[in-house]
N, C-alpha and C. Protein backbone atom coordinates (compact mmCIF):
# COMPACT_ATOMS: atom_id res chain seq x y z
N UNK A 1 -47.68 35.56 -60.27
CA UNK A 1 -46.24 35.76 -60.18
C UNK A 1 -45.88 37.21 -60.50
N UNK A 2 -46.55 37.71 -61.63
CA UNK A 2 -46.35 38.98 -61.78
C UNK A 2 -46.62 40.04 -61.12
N UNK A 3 -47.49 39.83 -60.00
CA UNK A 3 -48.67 41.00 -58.97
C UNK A 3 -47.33 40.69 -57.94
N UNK A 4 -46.66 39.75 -58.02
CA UNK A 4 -45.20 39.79 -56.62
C UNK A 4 -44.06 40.75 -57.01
N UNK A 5 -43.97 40.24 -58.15
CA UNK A 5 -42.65 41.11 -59.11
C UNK A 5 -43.39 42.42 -58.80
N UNK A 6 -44.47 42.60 -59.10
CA UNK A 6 -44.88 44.05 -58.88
C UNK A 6 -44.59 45.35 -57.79
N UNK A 7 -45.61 44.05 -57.08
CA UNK A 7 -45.26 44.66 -55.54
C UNK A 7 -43.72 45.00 -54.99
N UNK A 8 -43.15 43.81 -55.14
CA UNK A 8 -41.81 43.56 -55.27
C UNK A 8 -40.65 45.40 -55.06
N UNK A 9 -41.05 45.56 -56.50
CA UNK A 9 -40.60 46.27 -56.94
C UNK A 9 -40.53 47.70 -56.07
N UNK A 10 -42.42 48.03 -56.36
CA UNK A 10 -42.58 49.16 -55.84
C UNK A 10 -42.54 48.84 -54.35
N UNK A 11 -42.36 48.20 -54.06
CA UNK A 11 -41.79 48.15 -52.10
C UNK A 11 -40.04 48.91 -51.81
N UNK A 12 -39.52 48.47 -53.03
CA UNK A 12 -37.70 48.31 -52.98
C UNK A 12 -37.73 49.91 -53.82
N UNK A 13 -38.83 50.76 -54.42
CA UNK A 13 -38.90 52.07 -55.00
C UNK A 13 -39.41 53.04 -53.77
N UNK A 14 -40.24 52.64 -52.40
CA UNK A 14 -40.63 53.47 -51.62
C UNK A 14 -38.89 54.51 -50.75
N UNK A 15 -38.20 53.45 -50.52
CA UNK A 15 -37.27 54.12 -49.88
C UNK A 15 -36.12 54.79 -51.10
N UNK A 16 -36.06 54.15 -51.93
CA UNK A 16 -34.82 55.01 -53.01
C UNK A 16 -35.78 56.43 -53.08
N UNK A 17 -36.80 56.23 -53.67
CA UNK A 17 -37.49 57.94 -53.40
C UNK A 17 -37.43 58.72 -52.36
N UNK A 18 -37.45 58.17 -51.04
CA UNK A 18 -37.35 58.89 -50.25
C UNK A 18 -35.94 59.27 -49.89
N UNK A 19 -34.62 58.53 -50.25
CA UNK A 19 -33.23 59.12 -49.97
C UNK A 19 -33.15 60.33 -51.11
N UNK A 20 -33.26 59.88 -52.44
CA UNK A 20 -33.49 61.01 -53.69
C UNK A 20 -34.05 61.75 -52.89
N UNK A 21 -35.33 62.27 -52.37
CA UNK A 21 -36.26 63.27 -52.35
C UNK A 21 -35.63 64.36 -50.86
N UNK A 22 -34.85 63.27 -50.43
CA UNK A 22 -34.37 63.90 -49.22
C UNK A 22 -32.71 64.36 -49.27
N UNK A 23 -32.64 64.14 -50.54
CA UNK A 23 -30.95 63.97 -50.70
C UNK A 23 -30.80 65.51 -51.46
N UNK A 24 -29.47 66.32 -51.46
CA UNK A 24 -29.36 67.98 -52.21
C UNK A 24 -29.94 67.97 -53.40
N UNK A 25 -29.33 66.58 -54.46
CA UNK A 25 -30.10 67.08 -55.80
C UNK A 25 -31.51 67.02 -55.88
N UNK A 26 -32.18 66.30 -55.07
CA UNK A 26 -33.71 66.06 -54.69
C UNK A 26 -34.12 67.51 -54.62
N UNK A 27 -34.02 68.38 -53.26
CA UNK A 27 -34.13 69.35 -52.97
C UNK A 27 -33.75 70.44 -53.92
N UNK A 28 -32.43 70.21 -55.09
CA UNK A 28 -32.73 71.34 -55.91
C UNK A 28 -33.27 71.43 -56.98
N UNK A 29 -33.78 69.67 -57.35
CA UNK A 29 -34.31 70.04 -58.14
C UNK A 29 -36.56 70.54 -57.63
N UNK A 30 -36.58 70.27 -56.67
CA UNK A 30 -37.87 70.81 -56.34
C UNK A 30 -37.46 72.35 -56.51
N UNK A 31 -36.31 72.81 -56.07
CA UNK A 31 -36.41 74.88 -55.75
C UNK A 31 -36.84 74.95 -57.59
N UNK A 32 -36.17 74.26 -58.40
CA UNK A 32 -36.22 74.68 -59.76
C UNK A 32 -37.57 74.38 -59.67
N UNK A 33 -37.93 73.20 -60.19
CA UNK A 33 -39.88 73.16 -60.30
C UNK A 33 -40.31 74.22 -59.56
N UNK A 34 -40.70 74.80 -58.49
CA UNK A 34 -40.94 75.90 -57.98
C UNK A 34 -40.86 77.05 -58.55
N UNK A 35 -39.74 77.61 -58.89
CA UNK A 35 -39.01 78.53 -59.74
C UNK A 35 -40.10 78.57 -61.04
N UNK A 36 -39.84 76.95 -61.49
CA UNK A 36 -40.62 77.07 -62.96
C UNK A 36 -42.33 77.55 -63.03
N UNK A 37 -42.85 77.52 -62.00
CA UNK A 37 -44.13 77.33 -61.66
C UNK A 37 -44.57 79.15 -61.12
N UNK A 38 -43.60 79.51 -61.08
CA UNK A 38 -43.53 81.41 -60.95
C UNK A 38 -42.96 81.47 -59.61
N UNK A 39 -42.23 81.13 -59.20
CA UNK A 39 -42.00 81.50 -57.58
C UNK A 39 -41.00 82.90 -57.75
N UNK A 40 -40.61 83.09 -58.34
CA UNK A 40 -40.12 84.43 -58.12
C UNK A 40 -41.01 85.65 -58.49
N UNK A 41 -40.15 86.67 -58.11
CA UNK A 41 -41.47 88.21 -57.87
C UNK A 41 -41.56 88.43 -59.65
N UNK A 42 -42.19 89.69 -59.91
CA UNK A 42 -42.72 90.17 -61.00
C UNK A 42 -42.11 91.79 -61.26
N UNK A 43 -40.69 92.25 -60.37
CA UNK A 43 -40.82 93.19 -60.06
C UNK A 43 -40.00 94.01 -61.62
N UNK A 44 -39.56 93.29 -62.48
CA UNK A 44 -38.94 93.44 -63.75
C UNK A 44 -37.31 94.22 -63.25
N UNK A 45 -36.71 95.34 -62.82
CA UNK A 45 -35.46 95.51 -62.37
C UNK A 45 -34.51 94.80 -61.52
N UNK A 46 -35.38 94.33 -60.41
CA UNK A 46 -35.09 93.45 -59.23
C UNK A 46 -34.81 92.31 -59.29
N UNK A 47 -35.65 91.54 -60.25
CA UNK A 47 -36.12 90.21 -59.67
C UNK A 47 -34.47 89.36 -60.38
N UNK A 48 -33.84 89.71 -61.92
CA UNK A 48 -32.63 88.81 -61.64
C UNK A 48 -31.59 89.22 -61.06
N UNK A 49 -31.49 89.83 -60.10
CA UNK A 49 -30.43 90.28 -58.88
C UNK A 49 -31.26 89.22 -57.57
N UNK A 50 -32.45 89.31 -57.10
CA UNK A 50 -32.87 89.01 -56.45
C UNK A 50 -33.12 86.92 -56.37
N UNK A 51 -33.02 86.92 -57.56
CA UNK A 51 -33.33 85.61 -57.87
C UNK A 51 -31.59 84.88 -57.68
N UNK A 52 -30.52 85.81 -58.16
CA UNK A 52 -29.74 85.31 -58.15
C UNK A 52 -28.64 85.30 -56.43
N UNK A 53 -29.48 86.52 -55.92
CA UNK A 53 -28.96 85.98 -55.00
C UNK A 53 -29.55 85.09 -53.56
N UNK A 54 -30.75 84.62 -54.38
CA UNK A 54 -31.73 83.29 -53.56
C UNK A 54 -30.61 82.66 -53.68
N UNK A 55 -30.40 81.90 -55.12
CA UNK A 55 -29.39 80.83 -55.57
C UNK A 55 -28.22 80.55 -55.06
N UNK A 56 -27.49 81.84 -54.94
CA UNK A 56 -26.38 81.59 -53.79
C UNK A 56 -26.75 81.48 -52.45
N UNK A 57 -27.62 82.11 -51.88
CA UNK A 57 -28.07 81.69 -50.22
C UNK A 57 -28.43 80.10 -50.47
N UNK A 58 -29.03 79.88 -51.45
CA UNK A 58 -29.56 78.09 -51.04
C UNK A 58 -28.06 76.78 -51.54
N UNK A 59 -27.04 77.48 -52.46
CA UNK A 59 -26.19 76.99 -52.73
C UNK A 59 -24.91 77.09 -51.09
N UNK A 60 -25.56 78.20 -50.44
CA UNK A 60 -24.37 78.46 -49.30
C UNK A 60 -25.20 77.23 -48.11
N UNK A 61 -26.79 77.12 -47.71
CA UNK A 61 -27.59 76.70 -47.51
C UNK A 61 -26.64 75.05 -47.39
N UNK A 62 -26.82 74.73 -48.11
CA UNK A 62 -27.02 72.93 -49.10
C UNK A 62 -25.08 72.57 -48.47
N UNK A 63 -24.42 73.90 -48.75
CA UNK A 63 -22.89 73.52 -48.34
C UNK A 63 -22.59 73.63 -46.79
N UNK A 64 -23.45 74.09 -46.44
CA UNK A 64 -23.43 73.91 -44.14
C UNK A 64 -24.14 72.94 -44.02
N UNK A 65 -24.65 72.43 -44.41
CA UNK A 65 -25.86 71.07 -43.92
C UNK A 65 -24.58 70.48 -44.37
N UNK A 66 -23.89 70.19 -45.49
CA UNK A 66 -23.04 69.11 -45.75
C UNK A 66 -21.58 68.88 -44.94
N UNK A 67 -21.84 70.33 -44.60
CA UNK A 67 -20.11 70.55 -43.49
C UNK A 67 -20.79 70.00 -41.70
N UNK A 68 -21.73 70.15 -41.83
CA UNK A 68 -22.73 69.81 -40.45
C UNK A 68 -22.80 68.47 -40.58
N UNK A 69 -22.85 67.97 -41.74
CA UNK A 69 -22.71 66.33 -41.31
C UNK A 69 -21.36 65.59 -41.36
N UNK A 70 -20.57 66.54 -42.08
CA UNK A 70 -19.02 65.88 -42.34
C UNK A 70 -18.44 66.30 -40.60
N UNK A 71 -18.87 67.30 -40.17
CA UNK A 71 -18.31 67.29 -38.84
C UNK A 71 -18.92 66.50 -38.15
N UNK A 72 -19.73 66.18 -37.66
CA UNK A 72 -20.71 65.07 -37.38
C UNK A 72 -20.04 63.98 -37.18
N UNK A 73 -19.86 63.24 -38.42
CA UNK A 73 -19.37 62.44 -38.57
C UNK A 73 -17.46 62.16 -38.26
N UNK A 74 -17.10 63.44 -38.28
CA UNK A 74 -15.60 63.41 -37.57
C UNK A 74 -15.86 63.38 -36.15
N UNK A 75 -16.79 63.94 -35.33
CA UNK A 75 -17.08 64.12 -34.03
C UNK A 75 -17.16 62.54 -33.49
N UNK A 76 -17.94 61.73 -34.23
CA UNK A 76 -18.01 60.17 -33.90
C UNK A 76 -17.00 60.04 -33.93
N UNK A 77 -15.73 59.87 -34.92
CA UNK A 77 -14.63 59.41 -35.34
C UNK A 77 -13.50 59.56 -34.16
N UNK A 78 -14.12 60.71 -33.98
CA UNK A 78 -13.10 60.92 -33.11
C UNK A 78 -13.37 60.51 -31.40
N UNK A 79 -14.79 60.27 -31.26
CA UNK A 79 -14.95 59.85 -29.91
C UNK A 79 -14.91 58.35 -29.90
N UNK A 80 -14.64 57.82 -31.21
CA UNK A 80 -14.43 56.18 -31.35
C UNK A 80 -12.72 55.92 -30.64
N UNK A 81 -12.11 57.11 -31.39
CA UNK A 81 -10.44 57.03 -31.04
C UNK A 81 -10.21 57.32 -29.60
N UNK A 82 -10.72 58.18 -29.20
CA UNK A 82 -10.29 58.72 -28.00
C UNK A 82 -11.09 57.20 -27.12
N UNK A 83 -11.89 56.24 -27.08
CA UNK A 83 -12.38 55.43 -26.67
C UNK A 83 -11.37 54.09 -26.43
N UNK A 84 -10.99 53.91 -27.46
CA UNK A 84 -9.69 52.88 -28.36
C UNK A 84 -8.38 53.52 -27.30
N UNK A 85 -8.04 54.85 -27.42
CA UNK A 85 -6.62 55.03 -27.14
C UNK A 85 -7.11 55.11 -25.32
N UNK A 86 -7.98 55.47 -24.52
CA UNK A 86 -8.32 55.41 -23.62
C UNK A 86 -7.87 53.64 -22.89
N UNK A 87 -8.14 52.48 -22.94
CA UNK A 87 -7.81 51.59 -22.37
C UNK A 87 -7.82 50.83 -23.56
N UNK A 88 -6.70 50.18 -24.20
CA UNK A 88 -6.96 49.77 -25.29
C UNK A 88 -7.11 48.48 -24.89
N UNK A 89 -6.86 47.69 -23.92
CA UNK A 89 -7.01 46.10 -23.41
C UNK A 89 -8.39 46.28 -22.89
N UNK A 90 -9.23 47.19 -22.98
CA UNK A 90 -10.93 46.72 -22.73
C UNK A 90 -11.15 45.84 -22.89
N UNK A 91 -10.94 45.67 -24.36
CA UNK A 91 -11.74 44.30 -25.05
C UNK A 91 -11.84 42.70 -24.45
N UNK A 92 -10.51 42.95 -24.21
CA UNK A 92 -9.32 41.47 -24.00
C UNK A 92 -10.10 40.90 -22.27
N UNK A 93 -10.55 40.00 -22.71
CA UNK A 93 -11.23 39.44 -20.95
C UNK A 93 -10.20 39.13 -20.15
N UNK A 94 -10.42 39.49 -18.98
CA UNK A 94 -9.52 39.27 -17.51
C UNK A 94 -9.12 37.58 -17.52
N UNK A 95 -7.81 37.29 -17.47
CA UNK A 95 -7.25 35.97 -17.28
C UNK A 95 -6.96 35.90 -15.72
């Protein structure tokens, strides 16, 4: 019973990891691990000008992917309406 609960579990954990891992805070928190692990230069004058303005390119980055899907998603919205206001008795079967 317990090897089901198990499985169970980690079956219903494969996809929440993968929305997390694919989702902005997913992604920033990997740039940080990265970061922590030395990803920036060594150049001592440069590097917190340089580092800081990674942070804003990936913060400007993370806010067009999100305007790219909010339009996206108005683009449907709106070809749902224009569909609707187009013949609105579609639906309704011929008497």
């Amino acid at each position: 019973m317990w090897v089901l609960a198990v499985i169970l579990i980690v079956a219903l954990m494969i996809p929440v990891a993968a929305i997390l891992v694919d989702s902005p805070l997913g992604k920033s928190f990997a740039r940080r691990m990265e970061e922590g692990r030395g990803g920036g230069g060594a150049d001592g004058q440069g590097a917190p000008e340089l580092r800081d303005m990674k942070r804003k390119v990936e913060v400007l980055e993370t806010e067009v992917e999100d305007l790219n899907r909010s339009v996206a998603g108005m683009r449907e919205e709106l070809q749902f309406m224009q569909r609707l206001l187009e013949d609105p008795r579609r639906k309704k079967p011929p008497s």
